[in-house]
C-alpha atoms as a PDB file:
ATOM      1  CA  UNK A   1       0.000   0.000   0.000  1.00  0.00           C
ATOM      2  CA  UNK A   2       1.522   3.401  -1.108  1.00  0.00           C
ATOM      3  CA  UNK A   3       1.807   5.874   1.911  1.00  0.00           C
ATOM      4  CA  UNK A   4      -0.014   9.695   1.621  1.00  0.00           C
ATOM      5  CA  UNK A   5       3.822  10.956   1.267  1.00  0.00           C
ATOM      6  CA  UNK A   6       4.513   8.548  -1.710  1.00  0.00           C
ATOM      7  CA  UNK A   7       0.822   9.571  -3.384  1.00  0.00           C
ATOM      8  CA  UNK A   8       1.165  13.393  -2.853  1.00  0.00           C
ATOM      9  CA  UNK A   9       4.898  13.007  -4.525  1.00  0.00           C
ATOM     10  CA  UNK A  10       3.783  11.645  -7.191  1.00  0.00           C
ATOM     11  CA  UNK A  11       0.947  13.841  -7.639  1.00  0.00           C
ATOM     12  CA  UNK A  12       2.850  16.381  -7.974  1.00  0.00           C
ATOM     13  CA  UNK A  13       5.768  15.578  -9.967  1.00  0.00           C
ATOM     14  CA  UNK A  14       5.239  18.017 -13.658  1.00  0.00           C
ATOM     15  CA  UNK A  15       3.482  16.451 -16.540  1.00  0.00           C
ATOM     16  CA  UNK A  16       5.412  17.278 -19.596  1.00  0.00           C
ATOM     17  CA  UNK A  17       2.937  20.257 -20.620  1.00  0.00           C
ATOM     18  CA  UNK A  18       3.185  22.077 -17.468  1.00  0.00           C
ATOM     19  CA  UNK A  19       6.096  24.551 -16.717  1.00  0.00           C
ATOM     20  CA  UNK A  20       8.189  24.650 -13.291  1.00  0.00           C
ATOM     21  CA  UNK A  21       6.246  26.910 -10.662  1.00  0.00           C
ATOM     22  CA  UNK A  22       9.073  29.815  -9.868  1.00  0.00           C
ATOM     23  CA  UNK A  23      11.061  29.100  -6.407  1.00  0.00           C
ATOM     24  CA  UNK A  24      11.702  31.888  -3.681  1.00  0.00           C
ATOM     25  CA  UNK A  25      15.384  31.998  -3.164  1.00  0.00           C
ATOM     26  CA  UNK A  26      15.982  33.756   0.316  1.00  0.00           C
ATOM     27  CA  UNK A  27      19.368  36.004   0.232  1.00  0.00           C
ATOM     28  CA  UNK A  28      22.594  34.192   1.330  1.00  0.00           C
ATOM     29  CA  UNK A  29      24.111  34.688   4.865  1.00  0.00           C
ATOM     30  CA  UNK A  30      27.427  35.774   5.497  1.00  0.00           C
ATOM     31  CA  UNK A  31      28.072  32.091   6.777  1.00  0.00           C
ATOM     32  CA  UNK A  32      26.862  30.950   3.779  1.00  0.00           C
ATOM     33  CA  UNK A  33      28.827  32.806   1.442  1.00  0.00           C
ATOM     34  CA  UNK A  34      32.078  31.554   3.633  1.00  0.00           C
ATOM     35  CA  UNK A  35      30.682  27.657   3.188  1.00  0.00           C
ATOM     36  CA  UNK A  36      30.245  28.686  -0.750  1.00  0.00           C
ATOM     37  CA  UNK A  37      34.206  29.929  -0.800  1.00  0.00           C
ATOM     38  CA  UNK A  38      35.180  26.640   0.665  1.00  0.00           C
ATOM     39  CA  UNK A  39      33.298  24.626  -1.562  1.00  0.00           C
ATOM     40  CA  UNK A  40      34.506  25.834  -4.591  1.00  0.00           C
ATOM     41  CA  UNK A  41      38.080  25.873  -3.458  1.00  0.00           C
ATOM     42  CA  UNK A  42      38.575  29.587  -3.629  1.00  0.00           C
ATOM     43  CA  UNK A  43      38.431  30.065   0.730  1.00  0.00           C
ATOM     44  CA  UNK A  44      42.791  29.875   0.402  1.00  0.00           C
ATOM     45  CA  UNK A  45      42.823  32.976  -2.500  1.00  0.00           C
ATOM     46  CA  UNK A  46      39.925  35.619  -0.295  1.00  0.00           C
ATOM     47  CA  UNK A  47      42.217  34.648   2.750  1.00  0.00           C
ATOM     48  CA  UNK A  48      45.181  35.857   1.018  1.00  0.00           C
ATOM     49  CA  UNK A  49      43.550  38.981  -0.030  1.00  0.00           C
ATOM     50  CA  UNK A  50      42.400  39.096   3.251  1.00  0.00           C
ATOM     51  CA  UNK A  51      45.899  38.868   5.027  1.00  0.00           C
ATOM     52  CA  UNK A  52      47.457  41.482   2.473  1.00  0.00           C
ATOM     53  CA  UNK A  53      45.080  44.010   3.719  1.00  0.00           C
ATOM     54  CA  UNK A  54      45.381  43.252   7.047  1.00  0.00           C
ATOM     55  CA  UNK A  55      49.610  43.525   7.071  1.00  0.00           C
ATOM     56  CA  UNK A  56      48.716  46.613   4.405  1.00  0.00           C
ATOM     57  CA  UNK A  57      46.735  48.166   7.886  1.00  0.00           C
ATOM     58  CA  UNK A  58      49.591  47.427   9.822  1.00  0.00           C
ATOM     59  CA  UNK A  59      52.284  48.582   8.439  1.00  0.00           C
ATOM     60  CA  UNK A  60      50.804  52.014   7.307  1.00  0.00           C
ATOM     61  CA  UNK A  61      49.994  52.201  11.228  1.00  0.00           C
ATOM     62  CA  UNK A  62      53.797  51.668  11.965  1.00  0.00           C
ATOM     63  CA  UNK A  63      54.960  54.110   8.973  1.00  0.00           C
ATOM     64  CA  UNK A  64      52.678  56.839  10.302  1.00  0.00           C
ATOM     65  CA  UNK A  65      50.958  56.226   6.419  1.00  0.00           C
ATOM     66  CA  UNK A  66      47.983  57.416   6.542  1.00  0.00           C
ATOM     67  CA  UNK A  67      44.718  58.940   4.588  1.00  0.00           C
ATOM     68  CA  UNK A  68      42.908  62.019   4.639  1.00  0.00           C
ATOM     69  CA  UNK A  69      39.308  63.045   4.478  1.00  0.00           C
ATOM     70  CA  UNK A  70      40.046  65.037   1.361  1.00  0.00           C
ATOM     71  CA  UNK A  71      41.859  62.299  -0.317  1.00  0.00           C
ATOM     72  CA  UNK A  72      39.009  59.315   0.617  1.00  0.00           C
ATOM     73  CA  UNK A  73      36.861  62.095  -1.195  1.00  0.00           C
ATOM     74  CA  UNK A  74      38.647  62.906  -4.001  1.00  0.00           C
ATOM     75  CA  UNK A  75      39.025  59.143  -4.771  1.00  0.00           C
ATOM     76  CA  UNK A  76      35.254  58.223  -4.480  1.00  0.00           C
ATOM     77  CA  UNK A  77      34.278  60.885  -6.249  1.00  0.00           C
ATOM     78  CA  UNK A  78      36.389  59.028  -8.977  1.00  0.00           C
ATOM     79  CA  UNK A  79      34.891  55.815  -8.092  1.00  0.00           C
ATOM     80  CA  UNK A  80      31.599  57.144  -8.401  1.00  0.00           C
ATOM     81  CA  UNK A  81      32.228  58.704 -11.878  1.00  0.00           C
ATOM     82  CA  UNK A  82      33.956  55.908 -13.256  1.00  0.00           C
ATOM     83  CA  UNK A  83      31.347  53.308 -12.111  1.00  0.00           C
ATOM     84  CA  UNK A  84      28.581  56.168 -13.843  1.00  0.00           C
ATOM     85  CA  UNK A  85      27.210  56.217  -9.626  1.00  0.00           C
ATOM     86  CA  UNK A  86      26.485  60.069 -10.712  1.00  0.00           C
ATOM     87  CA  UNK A  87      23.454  60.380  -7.737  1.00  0.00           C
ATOM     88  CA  UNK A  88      22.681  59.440  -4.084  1.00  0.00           C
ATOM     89  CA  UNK A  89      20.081  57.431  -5.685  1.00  0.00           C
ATOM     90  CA  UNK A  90      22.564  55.232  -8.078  1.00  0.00           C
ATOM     91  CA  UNK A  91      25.061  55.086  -5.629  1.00  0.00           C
ATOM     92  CA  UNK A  92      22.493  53.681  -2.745  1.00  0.00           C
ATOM     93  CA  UNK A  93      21.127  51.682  -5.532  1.00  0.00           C
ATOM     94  CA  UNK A  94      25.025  50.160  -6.273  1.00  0.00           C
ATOM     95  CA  UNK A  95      25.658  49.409  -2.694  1.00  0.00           C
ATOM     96  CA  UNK A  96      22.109  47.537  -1.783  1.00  0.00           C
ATOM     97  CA  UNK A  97      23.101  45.507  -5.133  1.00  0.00           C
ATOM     98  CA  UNK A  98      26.694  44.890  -3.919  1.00  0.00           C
ATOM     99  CA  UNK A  99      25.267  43.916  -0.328  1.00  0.00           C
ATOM    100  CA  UNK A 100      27.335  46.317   1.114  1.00  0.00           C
ATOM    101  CA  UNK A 101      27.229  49.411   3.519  1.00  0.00           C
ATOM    102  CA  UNK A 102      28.656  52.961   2.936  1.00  0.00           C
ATOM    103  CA  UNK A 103      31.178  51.760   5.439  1.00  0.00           C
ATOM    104  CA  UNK A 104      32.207  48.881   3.942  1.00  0.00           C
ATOM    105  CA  UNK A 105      32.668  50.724   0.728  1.00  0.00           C
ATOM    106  CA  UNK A 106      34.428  53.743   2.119  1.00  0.00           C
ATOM    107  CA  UNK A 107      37.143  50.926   3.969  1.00  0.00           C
ATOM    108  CA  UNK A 108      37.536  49.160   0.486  1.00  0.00           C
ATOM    109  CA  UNK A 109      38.849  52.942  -1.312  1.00  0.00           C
ATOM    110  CA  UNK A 110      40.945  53.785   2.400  1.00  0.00           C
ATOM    111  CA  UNK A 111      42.829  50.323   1.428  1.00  0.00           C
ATOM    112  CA  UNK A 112      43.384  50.458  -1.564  1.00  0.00           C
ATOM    113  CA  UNK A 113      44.723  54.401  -0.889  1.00  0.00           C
ATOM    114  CA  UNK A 114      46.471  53.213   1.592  1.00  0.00           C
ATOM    115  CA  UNK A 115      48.261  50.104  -0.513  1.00  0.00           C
ATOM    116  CA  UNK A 116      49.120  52.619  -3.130  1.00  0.00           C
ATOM    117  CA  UNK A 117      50.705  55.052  -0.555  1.00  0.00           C
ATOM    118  CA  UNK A 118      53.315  52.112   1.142  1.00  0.00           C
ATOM    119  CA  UNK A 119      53.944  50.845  -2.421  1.00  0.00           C
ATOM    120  CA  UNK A 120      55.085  54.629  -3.096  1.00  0.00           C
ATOM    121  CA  UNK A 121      57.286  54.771   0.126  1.00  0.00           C
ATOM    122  CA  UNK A 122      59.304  51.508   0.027  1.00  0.00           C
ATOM    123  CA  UNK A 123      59.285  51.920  -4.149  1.00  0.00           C
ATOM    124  CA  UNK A 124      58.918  54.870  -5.738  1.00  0.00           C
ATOM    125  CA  UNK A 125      62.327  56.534  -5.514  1.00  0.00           C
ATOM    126  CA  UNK A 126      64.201  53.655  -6.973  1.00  0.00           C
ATOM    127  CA  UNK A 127      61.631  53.194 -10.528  1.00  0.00           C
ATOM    128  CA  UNK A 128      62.699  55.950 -12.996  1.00  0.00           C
ATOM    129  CA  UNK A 129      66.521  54.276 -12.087  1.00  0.00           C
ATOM    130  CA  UNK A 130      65.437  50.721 -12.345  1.00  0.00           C
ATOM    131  CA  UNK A 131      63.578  51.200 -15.522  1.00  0.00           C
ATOM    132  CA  UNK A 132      66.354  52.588 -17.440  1.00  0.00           C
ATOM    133  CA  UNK A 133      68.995  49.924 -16.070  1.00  0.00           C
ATOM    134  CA  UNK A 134      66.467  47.274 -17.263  1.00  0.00           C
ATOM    135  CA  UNK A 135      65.095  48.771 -20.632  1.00  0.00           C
ATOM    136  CA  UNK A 136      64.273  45.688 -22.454  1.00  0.00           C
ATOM    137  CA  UNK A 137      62.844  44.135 -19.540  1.00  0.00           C
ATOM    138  CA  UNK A 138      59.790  46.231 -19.531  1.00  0.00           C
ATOM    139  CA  UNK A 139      59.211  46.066 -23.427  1.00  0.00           C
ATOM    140  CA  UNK A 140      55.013  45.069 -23.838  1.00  0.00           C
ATOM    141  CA  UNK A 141      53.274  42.538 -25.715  1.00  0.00           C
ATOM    142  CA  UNK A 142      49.712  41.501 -25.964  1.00  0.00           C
ATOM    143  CA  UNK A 143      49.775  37.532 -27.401  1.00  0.00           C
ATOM    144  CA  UNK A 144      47.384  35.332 -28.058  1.00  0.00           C
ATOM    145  CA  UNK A 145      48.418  31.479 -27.690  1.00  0.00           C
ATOM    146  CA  UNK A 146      47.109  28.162 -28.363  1.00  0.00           C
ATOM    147  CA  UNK A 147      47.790  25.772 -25.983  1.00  0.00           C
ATOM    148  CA  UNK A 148      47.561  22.336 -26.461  1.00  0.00           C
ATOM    149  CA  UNK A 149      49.082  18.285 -24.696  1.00  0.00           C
ATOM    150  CA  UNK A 150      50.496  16.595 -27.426  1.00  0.00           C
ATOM    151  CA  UNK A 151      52.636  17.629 -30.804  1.00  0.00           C
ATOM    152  CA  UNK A 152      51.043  16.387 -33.468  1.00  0.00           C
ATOM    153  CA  UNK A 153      47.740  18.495 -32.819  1.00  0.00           C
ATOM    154  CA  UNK A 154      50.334  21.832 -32.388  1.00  0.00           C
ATOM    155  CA  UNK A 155      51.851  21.190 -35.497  1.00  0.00           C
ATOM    156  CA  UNK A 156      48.438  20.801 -37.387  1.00  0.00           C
ATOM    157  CA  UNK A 157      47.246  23.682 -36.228  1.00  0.00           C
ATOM    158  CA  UNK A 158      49.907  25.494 -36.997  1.00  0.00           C
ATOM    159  CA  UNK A 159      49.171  23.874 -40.225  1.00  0.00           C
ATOM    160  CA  UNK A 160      45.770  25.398 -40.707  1.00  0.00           C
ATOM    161  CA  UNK A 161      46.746  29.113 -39.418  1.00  0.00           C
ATOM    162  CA  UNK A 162      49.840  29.058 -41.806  1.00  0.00           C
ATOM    163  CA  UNK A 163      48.308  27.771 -44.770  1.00  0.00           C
ATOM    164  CA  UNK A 164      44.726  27.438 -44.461  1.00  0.00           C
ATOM    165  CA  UNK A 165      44.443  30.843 -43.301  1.00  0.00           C
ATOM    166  CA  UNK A 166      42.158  28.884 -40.203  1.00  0.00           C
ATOM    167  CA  UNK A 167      40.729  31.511 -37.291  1.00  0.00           C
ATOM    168  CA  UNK A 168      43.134  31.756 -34.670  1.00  0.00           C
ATOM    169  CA  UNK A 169      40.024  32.621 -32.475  1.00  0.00           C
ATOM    170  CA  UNK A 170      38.138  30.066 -33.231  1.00  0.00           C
ATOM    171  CA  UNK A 171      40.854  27.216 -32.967  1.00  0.00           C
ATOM    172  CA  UNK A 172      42.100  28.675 -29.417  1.00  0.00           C
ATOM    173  CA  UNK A 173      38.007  28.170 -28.825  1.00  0.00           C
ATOM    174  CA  UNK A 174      37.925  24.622 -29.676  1.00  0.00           C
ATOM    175  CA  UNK A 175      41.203  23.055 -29.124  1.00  0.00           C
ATOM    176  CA  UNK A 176      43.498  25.485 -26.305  1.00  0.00           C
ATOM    177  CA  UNK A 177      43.816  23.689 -22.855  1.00  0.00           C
ATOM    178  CA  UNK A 178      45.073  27.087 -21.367  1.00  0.00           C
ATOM    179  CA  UNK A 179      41.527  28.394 -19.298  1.00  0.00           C
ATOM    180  CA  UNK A 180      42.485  32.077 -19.841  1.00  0.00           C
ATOM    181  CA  UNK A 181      43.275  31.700 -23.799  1.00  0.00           C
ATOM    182  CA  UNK A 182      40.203  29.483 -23.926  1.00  0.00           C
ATOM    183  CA  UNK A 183      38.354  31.730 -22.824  1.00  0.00           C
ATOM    184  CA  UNK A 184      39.012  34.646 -24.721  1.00  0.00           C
ATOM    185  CA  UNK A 185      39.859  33.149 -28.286  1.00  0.00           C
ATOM    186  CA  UNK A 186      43.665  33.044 -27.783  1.00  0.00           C
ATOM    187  CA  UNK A 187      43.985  36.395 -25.961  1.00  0.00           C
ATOM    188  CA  UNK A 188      45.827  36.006 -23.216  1.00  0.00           C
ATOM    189  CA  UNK A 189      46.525  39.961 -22.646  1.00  0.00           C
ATOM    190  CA  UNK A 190      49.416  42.221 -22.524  1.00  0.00           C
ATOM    191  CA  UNK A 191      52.512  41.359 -20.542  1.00  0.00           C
ATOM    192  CA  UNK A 192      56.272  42.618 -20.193  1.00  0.00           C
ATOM    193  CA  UNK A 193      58.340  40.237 -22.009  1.00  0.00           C
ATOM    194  CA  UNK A 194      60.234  39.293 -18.871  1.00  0.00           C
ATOM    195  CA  UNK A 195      57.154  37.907 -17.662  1.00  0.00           C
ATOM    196  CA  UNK A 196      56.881  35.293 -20.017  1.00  0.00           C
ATOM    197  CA  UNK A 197      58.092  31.921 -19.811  1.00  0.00           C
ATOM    198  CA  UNK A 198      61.438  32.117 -21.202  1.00  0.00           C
ATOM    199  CA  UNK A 199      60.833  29.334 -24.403  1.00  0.00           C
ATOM    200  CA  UNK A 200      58.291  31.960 -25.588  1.00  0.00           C
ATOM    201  CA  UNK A 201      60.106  35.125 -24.595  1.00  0.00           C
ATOM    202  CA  UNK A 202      63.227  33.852 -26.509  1.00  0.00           C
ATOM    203  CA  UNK A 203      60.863  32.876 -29.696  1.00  0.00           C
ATOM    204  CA  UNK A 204      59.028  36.113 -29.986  1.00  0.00           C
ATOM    205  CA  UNK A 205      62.124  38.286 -29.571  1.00  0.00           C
ATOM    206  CA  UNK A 206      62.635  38.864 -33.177  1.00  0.00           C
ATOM    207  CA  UNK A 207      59.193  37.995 -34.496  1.00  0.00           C
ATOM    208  CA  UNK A 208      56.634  40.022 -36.441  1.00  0.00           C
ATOM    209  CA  UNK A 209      53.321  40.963 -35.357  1.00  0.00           C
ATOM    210  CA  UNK A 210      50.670  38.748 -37.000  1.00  0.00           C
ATOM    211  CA  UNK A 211      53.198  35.855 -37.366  1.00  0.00           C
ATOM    212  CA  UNK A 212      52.240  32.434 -36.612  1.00  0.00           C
ATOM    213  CA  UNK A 213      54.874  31.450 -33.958  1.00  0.00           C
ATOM    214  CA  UNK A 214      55.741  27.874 -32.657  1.00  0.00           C
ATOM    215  CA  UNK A 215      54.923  25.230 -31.773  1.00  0.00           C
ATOM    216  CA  UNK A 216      56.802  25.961 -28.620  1.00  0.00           C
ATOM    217  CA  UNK A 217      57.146  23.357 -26.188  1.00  0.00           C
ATOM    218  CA  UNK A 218      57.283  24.080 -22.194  1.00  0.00           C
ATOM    219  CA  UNK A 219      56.441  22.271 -19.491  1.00  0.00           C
ATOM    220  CA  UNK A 220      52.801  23.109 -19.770  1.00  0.00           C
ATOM    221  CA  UNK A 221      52.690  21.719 -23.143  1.00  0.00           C
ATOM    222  CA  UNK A 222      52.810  22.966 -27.068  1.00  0.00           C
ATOM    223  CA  UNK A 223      51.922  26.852 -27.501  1.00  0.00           C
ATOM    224  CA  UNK A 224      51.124  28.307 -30.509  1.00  0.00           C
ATOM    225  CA  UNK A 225      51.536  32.235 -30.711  1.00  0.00           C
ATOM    226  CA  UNK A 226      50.343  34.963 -32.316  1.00  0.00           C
ATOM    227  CA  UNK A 227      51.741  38.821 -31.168  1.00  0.00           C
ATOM    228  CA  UNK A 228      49.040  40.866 -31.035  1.00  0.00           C
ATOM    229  CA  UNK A 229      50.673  44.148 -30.620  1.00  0.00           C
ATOM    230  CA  UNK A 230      54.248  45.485 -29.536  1.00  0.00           C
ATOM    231  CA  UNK A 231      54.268  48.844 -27.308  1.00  0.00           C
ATOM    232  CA  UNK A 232      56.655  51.303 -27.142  1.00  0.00           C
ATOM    233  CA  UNK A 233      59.111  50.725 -24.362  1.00  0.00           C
ATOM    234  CA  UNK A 234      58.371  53.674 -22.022  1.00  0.00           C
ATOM    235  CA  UNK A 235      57.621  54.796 -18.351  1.00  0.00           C
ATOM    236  CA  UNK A 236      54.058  56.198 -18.778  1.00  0.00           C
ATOM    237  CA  UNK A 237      52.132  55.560 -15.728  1.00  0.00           C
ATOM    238  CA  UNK A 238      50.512  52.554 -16.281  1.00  0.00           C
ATOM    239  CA  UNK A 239      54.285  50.717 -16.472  1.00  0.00           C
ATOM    240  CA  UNK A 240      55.075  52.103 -13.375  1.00  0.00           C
ATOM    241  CA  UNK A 241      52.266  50.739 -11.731  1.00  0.00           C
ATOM    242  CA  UNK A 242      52.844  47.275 -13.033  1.00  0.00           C
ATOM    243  CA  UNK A 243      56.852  47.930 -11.783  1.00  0.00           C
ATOM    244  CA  UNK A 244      55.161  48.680  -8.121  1.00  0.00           C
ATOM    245  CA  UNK A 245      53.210  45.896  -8.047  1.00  0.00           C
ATOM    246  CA  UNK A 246      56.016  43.549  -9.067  1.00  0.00           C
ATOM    247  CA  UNK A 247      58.235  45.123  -6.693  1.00  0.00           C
ATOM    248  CA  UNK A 248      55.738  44.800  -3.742  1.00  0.00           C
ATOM    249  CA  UNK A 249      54.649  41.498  -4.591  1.00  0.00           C
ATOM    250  CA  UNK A 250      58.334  40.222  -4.459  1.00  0.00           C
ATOM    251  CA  UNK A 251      59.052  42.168  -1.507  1.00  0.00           C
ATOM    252  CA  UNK A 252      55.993  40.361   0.247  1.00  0.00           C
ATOM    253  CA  UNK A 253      57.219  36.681  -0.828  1.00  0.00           C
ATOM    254  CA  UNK A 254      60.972  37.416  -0.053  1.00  0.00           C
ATOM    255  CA  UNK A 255      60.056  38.830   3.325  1.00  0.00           C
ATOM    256  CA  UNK A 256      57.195  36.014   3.638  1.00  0.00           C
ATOM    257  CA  UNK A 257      55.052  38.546   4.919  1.00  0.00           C
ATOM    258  CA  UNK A 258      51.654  36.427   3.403  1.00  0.00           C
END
């Protein structure tokens, strides 16, 4: 004899005509946001973050580094234009979708003031001489790469872009193993060259843009390249930012400071 419970389910399961009734999702919790972060294995990387602010905070506090009203205004006001938050209403709008308070916001733009400030004091006097000691180091690419296991499927793709004038796009779509370059049809963004592994750094010294370059084996596999564009070796600000960041990041690692 079937039980109400086992009648009632089966009463209700959909027949194939009728269309799933809409569920109420009710808002996460803080606590289950954190159990989300586990889950998907990303808990280590927002602790990281987390840490970096945290010794950011505490070394600003030991520097005497600090931030003024004027400043935190100046650099929401940016925030604000850049993010088109042009009203009370947009802005209050922004931060009810973000799930966040005025506070909360107005802590995020005081650390990342502040992060800019200490990479200044420990950095900034020694770029404009580091730069020109290490020119070529800081010459710019943007590639885009294929990225693939085995060599006989790099060299007949290489086949098809050379000669069967195939879409680089589309073949970094269906065949690259490399998430970022998958992702994005080959592009895999701009980088200095001394980034780069130094296989592909060495092969795309003297090449042309447009040119088909590789295969190139490393130890991630066979990578097919394609420079995108070349920039002109110079200290405009966005270099020196990347040269800050480098510099901190290394100085934060060789310290072992996170």
């Amino acid at each position: 004899m079937e039980t109400t419970l086992e009648i009632t389910s089966k009463t209700e399961k959909l027949q194939p005509d009728q269309e799933p009734t809409a569920l109420q999702i009710s808002p996460a919790t803080n606590e289950d946001v954190i159990t989300y972060l586990r889950r998907s294995h990303k808990f280590a990387e927002i602790a990281a973050m987390t840490e970096r602010d945290a010794l950011v905070l505490s070394i600003c506090e030991q520097l005497d580094i600090t931030v003024s009203d004027e400043e935190l205004q100046a650099a929401g006001d940016r925030f604000r234009t850049q993010n088109k938050l042009l009203g009370a209403s947009e802005t209050l709008a922004w931060l009810q979708q973000q799930r966040i308070t005025v506070e909360d916001w107005s802590d995020g733009i005081r650390i990342a003031l502040l992060t800019s400030k200490l990479k200044e004091h420990l950095f900034g006097d020694i770029i404009d001489a580091h730069y020109i000691s290490n020119r070529n180091d800081f010459q710019r690419v943007a590639l885009s790469q294929i990225l693939v296991s085995d060599l006989p499927t790099a060299l007949e793709l290489a086949y098809e872009l050379r000669v069967e004038n195939a879409s680089f796009c589309a073949l970094a779509l269906s065949n690259s193993q490399g998430k970022k370059s998958q992702q994005n049809g080959g592009f895999t963004g701009i980088s200095f060259v001394s980034e780069l592994m130094p296989e592909i750094a060495q092969a795309i010294a003297e090449a042309n843009v447009s040119k088909i370059i590789g295969p190139i084996q490393t130890k991630l596999g066979y990578h097919i390249i394609r420079i995108e564009k070349r920039f002109p070796t110079e200290l405009n600000e966005s270099v020196r930012e990347q040269i800050l960041e480098s510099f901190f990041k290394s100085w934060l690692q060789t310290d072992k400071l996170v």
